[in-house]
Protein backbone atom coordinates (compact mmCIF):
# COMPACT_ATOMS: atom_id res chain seq x y z
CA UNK A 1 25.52 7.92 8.31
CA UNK A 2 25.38 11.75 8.45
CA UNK A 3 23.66 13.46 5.86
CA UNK A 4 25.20 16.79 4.02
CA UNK A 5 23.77 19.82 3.76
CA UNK A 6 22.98 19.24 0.13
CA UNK A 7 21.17 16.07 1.18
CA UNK A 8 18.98 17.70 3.88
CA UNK A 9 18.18 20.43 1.04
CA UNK A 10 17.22 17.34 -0.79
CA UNK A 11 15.25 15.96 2.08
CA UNK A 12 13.23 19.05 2.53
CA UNK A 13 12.16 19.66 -0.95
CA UNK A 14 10.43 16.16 -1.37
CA UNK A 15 9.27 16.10 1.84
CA UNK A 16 7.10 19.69 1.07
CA UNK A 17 6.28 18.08 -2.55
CA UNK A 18 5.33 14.70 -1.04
CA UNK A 19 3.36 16.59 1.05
CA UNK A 20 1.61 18.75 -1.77
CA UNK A 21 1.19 15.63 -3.28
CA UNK A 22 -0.92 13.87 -0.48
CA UNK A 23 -2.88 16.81 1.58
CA UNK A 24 -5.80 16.32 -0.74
CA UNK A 25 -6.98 13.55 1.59
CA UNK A 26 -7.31 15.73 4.61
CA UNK A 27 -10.14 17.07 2.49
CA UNK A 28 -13.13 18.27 4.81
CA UNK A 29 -14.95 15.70 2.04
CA UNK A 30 -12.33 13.10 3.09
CA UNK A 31 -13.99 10.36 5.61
CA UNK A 32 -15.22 7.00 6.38
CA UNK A 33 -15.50 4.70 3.28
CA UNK A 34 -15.68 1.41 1.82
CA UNK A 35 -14.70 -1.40 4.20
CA UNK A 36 -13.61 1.37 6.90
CA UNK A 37 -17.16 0.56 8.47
CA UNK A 38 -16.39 -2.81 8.69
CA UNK A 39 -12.78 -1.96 10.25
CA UNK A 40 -14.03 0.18 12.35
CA UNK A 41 -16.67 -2.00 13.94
CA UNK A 42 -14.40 -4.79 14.43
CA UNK A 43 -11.87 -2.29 16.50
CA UNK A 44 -14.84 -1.02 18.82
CA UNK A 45 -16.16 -4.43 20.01
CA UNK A 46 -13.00 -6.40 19.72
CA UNK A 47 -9.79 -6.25 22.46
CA UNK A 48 -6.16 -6.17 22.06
CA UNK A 49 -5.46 -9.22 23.47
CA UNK A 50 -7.68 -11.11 20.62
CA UNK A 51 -5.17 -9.57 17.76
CA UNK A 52 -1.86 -11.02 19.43
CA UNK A 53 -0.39 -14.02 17.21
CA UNK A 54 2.42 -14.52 15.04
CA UNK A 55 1.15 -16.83 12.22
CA UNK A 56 -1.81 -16.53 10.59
CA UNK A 57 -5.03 -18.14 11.11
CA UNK A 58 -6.82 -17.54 7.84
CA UNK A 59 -5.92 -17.38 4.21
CA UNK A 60 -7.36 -13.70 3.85
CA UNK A 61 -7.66 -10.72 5.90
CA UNK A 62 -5.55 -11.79 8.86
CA UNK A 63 -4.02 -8.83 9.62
CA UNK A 64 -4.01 -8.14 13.38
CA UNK A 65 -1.25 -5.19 13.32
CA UNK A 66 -3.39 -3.22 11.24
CA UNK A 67 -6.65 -3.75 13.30
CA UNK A 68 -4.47 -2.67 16.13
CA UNK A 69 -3.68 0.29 14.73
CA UNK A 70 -7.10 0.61 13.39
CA UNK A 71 -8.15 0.55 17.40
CA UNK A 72 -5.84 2.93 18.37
CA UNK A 73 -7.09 5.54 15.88
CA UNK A 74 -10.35 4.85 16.66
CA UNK A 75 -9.38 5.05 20.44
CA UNK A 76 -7.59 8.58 19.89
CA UNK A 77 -10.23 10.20 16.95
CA UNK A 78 -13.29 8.02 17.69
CA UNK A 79 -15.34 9.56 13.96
CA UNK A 80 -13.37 12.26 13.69
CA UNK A 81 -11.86 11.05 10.60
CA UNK A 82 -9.47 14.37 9.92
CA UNK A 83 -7.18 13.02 13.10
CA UNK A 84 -6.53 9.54 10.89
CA UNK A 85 -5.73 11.39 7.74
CA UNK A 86 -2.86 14.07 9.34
CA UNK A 87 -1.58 10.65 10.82
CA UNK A 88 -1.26 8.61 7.32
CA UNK A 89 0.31 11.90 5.80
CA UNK A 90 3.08 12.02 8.75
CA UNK A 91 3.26 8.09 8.45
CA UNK A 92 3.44 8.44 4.05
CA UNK A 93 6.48 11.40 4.65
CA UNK A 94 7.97 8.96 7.14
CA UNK A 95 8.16 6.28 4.84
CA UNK A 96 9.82 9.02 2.25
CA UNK A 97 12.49 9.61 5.07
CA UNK A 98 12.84 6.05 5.53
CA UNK A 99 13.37 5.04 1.28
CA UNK A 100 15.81 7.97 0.95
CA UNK A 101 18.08 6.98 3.87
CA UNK A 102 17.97 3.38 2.55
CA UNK A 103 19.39 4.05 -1.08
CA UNK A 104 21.51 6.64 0.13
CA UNK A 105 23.30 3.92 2.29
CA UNK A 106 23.54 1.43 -0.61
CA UNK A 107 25.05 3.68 -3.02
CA UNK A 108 27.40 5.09 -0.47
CA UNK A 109 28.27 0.88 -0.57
CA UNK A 110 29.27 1.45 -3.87
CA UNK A 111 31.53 4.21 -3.28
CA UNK A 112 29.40 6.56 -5.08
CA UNK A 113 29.66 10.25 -4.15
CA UNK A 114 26.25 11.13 -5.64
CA UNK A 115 24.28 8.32 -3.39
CA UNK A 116 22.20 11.61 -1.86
CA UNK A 117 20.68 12.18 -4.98
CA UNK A 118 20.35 8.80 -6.59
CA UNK A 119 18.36 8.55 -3.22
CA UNK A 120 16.09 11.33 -3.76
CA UNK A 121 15.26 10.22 -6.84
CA UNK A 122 13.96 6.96 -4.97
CA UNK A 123 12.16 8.72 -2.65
CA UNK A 124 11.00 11.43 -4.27
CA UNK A 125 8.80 8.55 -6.60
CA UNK A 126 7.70 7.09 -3.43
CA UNK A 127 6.30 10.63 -2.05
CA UNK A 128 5.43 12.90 -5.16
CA UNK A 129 4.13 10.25 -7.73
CA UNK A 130 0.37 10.09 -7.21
CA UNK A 131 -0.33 6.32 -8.60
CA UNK A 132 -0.42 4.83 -5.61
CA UNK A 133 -1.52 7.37 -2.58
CA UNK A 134 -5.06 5.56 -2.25
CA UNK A 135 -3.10 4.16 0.95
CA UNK A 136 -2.95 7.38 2.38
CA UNK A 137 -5.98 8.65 1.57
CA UNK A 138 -8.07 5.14 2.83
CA UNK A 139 -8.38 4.10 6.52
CA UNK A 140 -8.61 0.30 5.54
CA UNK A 141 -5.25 0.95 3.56
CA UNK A 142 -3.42 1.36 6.90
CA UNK A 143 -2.33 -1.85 6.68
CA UNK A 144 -0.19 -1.03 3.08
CA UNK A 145 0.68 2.30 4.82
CA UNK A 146 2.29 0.75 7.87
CA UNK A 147 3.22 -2.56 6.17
CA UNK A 148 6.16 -0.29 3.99
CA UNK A 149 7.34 1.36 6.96
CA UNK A 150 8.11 -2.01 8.79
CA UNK A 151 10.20 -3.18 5.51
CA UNK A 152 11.65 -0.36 5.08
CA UNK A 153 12.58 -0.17 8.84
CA UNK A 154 13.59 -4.19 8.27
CA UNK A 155 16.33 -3.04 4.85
CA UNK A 156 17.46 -0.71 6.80
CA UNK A 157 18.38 -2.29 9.81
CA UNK A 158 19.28 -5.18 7.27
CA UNK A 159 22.54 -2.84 5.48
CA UNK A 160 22.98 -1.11 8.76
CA UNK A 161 24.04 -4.63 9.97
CA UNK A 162 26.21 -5.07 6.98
CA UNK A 163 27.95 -1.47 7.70
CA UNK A 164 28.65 -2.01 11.21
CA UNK A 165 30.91 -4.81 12.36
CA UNK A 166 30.15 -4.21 16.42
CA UNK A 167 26.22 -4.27 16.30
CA UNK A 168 25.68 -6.26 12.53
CA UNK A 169 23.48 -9.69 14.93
CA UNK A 170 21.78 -6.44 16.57
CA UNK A 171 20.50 -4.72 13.62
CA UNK A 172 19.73 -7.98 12.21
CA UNK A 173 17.55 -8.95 14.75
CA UNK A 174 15.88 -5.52 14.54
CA UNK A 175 15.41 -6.53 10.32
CA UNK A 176 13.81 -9.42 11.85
CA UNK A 177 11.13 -8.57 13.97
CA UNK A 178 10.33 -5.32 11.63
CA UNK A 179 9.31 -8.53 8.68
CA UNK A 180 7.68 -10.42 11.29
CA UNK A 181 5.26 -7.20 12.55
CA UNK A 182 5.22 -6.27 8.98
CA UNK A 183 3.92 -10.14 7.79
CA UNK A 184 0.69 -9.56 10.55
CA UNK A 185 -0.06 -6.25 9.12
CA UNK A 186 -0.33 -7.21 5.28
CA UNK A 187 1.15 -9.91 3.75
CA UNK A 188 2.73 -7.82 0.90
CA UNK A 189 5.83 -8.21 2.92
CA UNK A 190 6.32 -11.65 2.25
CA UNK A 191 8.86 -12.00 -0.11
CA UNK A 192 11.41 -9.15 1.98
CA UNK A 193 13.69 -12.08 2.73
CA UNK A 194 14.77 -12.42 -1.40
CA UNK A 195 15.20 -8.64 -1.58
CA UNK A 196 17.35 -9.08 0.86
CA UNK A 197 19.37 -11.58 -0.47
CA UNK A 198 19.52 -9.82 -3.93
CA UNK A 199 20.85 -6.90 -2.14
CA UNK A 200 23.33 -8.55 -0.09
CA UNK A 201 24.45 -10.17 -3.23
CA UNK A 202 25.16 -7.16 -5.06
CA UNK A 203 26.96 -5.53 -2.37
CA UNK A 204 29.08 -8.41 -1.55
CA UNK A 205 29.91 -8.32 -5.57
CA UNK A 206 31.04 -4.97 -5.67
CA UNK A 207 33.14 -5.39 -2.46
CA UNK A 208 34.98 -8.74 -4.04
CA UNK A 209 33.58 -10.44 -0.52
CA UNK A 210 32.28 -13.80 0.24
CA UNK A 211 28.61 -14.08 -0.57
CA UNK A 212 27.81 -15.75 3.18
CA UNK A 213 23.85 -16.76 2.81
CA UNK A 214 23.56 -19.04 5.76
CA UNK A 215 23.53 -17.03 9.21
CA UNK A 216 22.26 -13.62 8.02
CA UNK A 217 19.44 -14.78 5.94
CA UNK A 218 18.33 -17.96 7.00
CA UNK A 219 15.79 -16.79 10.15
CA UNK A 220 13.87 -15.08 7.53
CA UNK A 221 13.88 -17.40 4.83
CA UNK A 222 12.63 -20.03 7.22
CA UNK A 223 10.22 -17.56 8.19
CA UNK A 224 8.78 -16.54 4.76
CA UNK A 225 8.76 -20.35 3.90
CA UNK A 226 6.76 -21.70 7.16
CA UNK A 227 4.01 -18.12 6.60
CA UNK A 228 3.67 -19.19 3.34
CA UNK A 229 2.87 -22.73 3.75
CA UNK A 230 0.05 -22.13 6.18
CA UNK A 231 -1.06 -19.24 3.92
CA UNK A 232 -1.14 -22.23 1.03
CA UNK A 233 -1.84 -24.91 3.20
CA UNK A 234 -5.77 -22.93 4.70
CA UNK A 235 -8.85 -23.08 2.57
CA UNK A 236 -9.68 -20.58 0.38
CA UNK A 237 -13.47 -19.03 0.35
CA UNK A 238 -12.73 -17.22 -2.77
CA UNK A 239 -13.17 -20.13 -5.07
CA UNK A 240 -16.01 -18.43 -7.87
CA UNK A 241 -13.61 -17.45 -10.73
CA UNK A 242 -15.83 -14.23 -11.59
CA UNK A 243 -14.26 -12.81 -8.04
CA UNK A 244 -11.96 -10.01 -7.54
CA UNK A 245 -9.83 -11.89 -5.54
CA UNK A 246 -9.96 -15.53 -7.39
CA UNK A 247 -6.54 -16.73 -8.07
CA UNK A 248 -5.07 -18.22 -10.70
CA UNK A 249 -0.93 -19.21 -10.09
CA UNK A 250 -0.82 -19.83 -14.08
CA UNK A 251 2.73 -18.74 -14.76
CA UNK A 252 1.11 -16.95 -18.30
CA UNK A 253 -1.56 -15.32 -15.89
CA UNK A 254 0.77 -13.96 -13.71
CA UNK A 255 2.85 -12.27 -15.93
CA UNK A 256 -0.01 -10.55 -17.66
CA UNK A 257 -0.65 -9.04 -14.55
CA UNK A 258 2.92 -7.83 -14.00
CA UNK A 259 2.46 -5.97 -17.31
CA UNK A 260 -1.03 -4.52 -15.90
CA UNK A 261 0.37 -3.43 -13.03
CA UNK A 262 3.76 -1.73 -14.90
CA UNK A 263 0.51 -0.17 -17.04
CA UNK A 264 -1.52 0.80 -14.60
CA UNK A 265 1.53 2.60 -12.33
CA UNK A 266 2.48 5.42 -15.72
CA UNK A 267 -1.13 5.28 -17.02
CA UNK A 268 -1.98 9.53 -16.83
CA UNK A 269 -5.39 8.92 -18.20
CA UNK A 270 -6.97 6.53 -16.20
CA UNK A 271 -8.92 7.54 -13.46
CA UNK A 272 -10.61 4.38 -11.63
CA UNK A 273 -9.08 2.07 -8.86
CA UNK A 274 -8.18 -0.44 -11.03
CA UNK A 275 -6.28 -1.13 -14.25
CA UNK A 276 -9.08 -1.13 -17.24
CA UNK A 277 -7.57 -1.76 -20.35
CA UNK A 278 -4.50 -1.93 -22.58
CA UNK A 279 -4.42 1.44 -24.54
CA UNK A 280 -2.27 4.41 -26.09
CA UNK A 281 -2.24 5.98 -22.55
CA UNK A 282 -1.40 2.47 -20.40
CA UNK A 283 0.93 1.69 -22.97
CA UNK A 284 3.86 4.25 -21.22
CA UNK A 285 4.26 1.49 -19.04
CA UNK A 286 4.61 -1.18 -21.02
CA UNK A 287 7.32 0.95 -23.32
CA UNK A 288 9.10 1.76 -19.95
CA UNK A 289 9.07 -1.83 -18.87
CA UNK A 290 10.09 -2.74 -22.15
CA UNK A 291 13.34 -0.47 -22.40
CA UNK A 292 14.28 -1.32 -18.76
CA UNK A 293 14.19 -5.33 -19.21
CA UNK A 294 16.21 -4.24 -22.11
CA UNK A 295 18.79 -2.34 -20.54
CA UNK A 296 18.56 -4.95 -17.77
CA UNK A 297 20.01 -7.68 -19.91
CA UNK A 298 22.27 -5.43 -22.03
CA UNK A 299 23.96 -4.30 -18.54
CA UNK A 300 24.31 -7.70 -17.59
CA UNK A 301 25.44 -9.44 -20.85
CA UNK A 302 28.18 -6.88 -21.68
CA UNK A 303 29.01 -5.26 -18.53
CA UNK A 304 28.59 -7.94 -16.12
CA UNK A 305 26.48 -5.54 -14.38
CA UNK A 306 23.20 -7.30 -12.44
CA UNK A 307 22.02 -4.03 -10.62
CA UNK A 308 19.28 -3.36 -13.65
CA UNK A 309 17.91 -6.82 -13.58
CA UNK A 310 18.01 -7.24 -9.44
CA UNK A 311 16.07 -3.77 -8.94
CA UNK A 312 13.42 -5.36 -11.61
CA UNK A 313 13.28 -8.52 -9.75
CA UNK A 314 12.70 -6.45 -6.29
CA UNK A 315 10.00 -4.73 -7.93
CA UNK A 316 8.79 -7.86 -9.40
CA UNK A 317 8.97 -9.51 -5.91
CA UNK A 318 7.47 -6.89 -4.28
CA UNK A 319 4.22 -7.58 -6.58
CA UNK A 320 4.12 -11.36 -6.05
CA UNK A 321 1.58 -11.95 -3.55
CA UNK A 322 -0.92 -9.98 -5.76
CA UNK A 323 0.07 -11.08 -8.83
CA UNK A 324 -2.32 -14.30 -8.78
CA UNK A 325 -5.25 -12.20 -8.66
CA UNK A 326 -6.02 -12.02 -12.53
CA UNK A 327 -9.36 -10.53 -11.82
CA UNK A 328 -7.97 -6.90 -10.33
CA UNK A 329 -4.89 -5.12 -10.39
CA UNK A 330 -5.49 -2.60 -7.90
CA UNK A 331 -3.38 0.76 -7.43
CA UNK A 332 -3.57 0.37 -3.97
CA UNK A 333 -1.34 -2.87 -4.34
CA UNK A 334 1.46 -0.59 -5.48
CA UNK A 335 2.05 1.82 -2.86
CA UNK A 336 4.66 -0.99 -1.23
CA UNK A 337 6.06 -1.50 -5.20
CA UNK A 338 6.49 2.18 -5.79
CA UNK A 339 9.55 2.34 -3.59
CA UNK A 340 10.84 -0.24 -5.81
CA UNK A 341 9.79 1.44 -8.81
CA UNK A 342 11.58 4.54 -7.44
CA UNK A 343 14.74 2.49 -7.05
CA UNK A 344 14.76 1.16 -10.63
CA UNK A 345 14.89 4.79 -11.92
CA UNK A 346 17.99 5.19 -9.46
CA UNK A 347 19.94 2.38 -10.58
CA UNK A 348 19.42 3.37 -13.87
CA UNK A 349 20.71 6.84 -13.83
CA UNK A 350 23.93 4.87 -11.53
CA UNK A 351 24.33 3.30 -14.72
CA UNK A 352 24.55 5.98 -16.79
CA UNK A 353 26.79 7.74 -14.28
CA UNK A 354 29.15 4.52 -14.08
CA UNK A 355 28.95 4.99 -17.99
CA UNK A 356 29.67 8.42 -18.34
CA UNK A 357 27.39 9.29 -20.10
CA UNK A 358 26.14 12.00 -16.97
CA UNK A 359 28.29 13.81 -14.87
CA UNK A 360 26.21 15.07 -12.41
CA UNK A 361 22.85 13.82 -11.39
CA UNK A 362 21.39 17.42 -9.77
CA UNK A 363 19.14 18.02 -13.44
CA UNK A 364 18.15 14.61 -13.50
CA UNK A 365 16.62 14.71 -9.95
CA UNK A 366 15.23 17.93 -10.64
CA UNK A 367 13.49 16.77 -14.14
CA UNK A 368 12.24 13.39 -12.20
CA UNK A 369 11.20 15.13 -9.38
CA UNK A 370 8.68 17.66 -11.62
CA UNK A 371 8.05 14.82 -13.59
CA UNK A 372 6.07 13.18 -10.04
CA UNK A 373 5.12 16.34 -9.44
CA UNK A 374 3.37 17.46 -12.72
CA UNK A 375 1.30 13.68 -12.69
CA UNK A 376 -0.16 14.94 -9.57
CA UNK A 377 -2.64 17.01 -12.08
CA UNK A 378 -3.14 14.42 -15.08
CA UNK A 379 -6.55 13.95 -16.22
CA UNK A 380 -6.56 10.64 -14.97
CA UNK A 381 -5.82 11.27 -11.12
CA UNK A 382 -7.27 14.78 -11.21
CA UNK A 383 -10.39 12.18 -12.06
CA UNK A 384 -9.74 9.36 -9.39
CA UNK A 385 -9.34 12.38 -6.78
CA UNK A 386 -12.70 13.85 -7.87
CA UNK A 387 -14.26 10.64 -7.58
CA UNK A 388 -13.13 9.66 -4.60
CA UNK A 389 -13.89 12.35 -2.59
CA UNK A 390 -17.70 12.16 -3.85
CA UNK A 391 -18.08 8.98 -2.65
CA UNK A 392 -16.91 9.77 0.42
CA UNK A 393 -19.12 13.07 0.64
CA UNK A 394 -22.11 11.33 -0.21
CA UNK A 395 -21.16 8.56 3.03
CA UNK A 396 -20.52 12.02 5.05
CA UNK A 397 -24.17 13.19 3.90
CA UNK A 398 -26.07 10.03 5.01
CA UNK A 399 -24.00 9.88 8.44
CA UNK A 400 -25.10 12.93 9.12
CA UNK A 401 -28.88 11.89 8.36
CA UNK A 402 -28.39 8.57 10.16
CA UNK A 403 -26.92 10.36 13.00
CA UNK A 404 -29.82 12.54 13.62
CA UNK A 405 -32.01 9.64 14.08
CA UNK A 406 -33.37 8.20 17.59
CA UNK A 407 -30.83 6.19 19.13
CA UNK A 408 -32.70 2.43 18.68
CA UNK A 409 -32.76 -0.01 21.48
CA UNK A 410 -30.39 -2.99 21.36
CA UNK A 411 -31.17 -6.20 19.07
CA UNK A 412 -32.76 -3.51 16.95
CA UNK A 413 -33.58 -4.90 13.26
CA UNK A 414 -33.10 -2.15 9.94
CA UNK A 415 -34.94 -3.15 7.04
CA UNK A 416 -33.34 -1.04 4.33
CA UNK A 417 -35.35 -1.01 1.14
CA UNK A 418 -34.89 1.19 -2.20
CA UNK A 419 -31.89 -0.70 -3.81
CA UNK A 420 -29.46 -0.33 -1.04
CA UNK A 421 -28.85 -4.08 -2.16
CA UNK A 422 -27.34 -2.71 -5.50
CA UNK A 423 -23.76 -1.29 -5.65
CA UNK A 424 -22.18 0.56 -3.19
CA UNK A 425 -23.33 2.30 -0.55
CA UNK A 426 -23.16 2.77 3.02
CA UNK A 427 -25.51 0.42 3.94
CA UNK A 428 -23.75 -2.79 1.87
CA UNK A 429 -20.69 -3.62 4.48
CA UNK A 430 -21.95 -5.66 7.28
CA UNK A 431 -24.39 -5.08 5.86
CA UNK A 432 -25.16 -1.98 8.35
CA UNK A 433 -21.99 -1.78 9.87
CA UNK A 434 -22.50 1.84 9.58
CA UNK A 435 -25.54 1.62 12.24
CA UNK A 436 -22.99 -0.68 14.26
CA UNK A 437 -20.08 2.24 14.24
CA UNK A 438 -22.65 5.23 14.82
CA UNK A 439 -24.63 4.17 17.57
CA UNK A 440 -21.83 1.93 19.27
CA UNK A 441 -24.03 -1.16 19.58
CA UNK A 442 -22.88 -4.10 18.11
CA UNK A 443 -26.22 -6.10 18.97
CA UNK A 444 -27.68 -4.20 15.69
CA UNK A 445 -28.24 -6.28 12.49
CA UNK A 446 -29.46 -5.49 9.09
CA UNK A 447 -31.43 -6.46 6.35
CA UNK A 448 -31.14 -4.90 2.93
CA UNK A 449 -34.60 -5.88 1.20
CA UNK A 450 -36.75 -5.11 -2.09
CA UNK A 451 -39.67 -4.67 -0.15
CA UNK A 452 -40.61 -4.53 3.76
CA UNK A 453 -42.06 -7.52 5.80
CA UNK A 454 -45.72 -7.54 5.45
CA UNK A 455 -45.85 -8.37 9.05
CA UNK A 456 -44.60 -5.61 11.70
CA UNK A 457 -42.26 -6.73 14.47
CA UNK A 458 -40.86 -5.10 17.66
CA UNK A 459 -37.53 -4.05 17.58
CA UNK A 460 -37.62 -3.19 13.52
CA UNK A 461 -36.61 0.00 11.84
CA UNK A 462 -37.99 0.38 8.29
CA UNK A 463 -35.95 2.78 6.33
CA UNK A 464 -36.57 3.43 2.60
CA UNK A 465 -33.19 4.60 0.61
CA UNK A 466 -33.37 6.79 -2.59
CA UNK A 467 -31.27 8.94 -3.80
CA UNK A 468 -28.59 9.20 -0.87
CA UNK A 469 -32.02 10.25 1.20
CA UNK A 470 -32.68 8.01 3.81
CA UNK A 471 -36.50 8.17 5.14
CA UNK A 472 -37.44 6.40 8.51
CA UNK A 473 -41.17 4.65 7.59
CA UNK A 474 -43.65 4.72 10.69
């Protein structure tokens, strides 16, 4: 559908503010971090031809789109890491395009002449509101980067199909295969198929049409059903309950965790990865979740109205293949959710429109849109920002001093002693991925140790760590 000159205007505007929002992460500090070592590795010694299948073949971490686009990177920008960062900002303001074309088409369903900026609104959440640009800013996060452009790509296609008579089996075989690439790059994706439906639903309300389930939804159903089977059906090696990534499918568990997450997405004040704890701060969410199950309900039990309660659900659904991990509630797990969250705020103010109760929506895009902006410089992501980048600094700083050493012959052993076994640092993935990555030898190993072998070998590197100073011993 063509877009009016008041929509490009739109457009534009959160497209420069998404952008203020994200070019932090091009940071000269900005770089290799966290499991990116282990990525990368994986992407130099592995080839394309190992990454190609459809269903997965282990419970975690099968993500073969994402190591594919991992390669590629790596192929184009080698450790130039400022080349992957320009790439995830033009692949974030994508996605931005992408979420406001998407609501603007489903309002326009429902014959409403504001749809443009009910769907700025939507997308200017997705692009301005900093909560949940870790995927971004992180090279492992591709996979939640590129995972929400394939769903978005697969809605899209999805109500195109519903809006066009001529090409609808076309576009939905495009909805498709965008779930099924999106499925092998994270599995976030999973429950698309009952957004879908929920959408479909309401549309075919509001028209007074026949709700027809069977041969627009039923490829993907079967699809989500058969991925998650195998997903359930494989062995988990995450079985210690102390783990991150333990899961409990307690229906009382779960639902904490929803409230975390709603918690964690408004908290201003907290800076770490993770939600910490339920406070004055994290409570903005909860209040906000509270008041829109409210209105949810109240819209449905005296207007007949389900749009409220179906954009919770879709949020809700979008959450549900991280929701049994009680031990972490990660921001990164919301940058797919935020669209959602973006779309709640929309149907909301459609509501009060329908009510009329606001006449025109142009100061309420304007007041969310500097709301996003102005959480760019809370304390607590002003903090996370500040953080990051030091990490990533100090991995910068000990590249450069690992770099400088003598290229070691293959089947080299590092000892690493000094604590390196403690925390993070760049020395704990692989471990010694890092030496991997640098050198491009994948025939290195290494050993993180208290104290050195008493007996000298051939082929050994001792290396005492201290203080981010890395010291080669003879």
């Amino acid at each position: 559908m063509k877009t009016s000159r008041t929509g490009r205007l739109i457009v534009y505007i959160i497209l420069i503010l998404s952008f203020i929002s994200v070019m932090w992460v091009a940071n000269k500090k900005n770089g290799f971090i966290y499991d990116d070592y282990s990525l990368i590795k994986q992407a130099n010694f592995s080839d394309y031809p190992e990454y190609f299948s459809l269903l997965p073949k282990a419970k975690y971490n099968d993500r073969p789109v994402r190591q594919i686009i991992i390669k590629v990177l790596f192929t184009i920008f080698g450790l130039q890491t400022t080349g992957y960062f320009l790439v995830f900002i033009c692949i974030h303001l994508l996605n931005v395009i992408l979420a406001y074309a998407i609501v603007n088409i489903f309002f326009s369903q429902l014959g409403c002449n504001q749809s443009e900026i009910l769907a700025g609104i939507t997308a200017g959440m997705l692009g301005i509101f900093p909560t949940s640009h870790l995927a971004v800013s992180w090279i492992s996060a591709v996979g939640d980067l590129f995972c929400l452009t394939f769903l978005l790509l697969s809605i899209l296609s999805f109500l195109n199909s519903l809006t066009s008579k001529e090409f609808s089996a076309f576009y939905l075989v495009f909805a498709f295969i965008f779930y099924v690439i999106g499925l092998r790059t994270k599995e976030m994706i999973l429950p698309l198929p009952i957004i879908l439906i929920l959408l479909d639903y309401y549309i075919s309300k509001y028209r007074k049409s026949k709700f027809t389930f069977l041969w627009k939804h039923v490829a993907m159903v079967f699809w989500m059903i058969l991925y998650a089977l195998i997903l359930f059906r494989m062995e988990s090696s995450i079985t210690v309950f102390g783990s991150p990534y333990y899961q409990s499918f307690a229906l009382k568990d779960m639902f904490v965790n929803f409230i975390k997450y709603f918690a964690l997405f408004f908290d201003p004040q907290n800076g770490n990865y993770t939600f910490v704890s339920f406070n004055l701060y994290s409570s903005i969410g909860i209040v906000l979740l509270f008041l829109i199950t409210l209105i949810s309900f109240m819209s449905l039990l005296r207007s007949k109205d389900s749009l409220m309660l179906i954009s919770l659900l879709m949020f809700g659904a979008s959450l549900i293949t991280v929701l049994p991990m009680v031990n972490m509630q990660h921001r990164l797990y919301l940058y797919i959710p935020s669209f959602f969250m973006g779309f709640i705020f929309s149907c909301f103010f459609y509501l009060l429109l329908n009510k009329g109760l606001i006449k025109n929506l142009s100061t309420t895009l304007v007041i969310v849109v500097l709301f996003a902006h102005l959480y760019n410089y809370s304390f607590g992501i002003k903090s996370l920002h500040s953080y990051w980048l030091s990490v990533a600094q100090n991995d910068r700083n000990l590249l450069t001093q690992i770099a400088a050493m003598k290229k070691p012959e293959a089947n080299t052993v590092f000892y690493i002693s000094g604590g390196a076994e403690n925390g993070y640092n760049i020395f704990t993935y692989g471990p010694g991925n890092v030496f991997n990555v640098l050198f491009n030898d994948s025939t290195l190993t290494t050993k993180l140790v208290e104290d050195f072998p008493a007996e000298r070998k051939d082929l050994t590197i001792r290396i005492k760590f201290k203080d981010n100073i890395i010291e080669v011993v003879p």
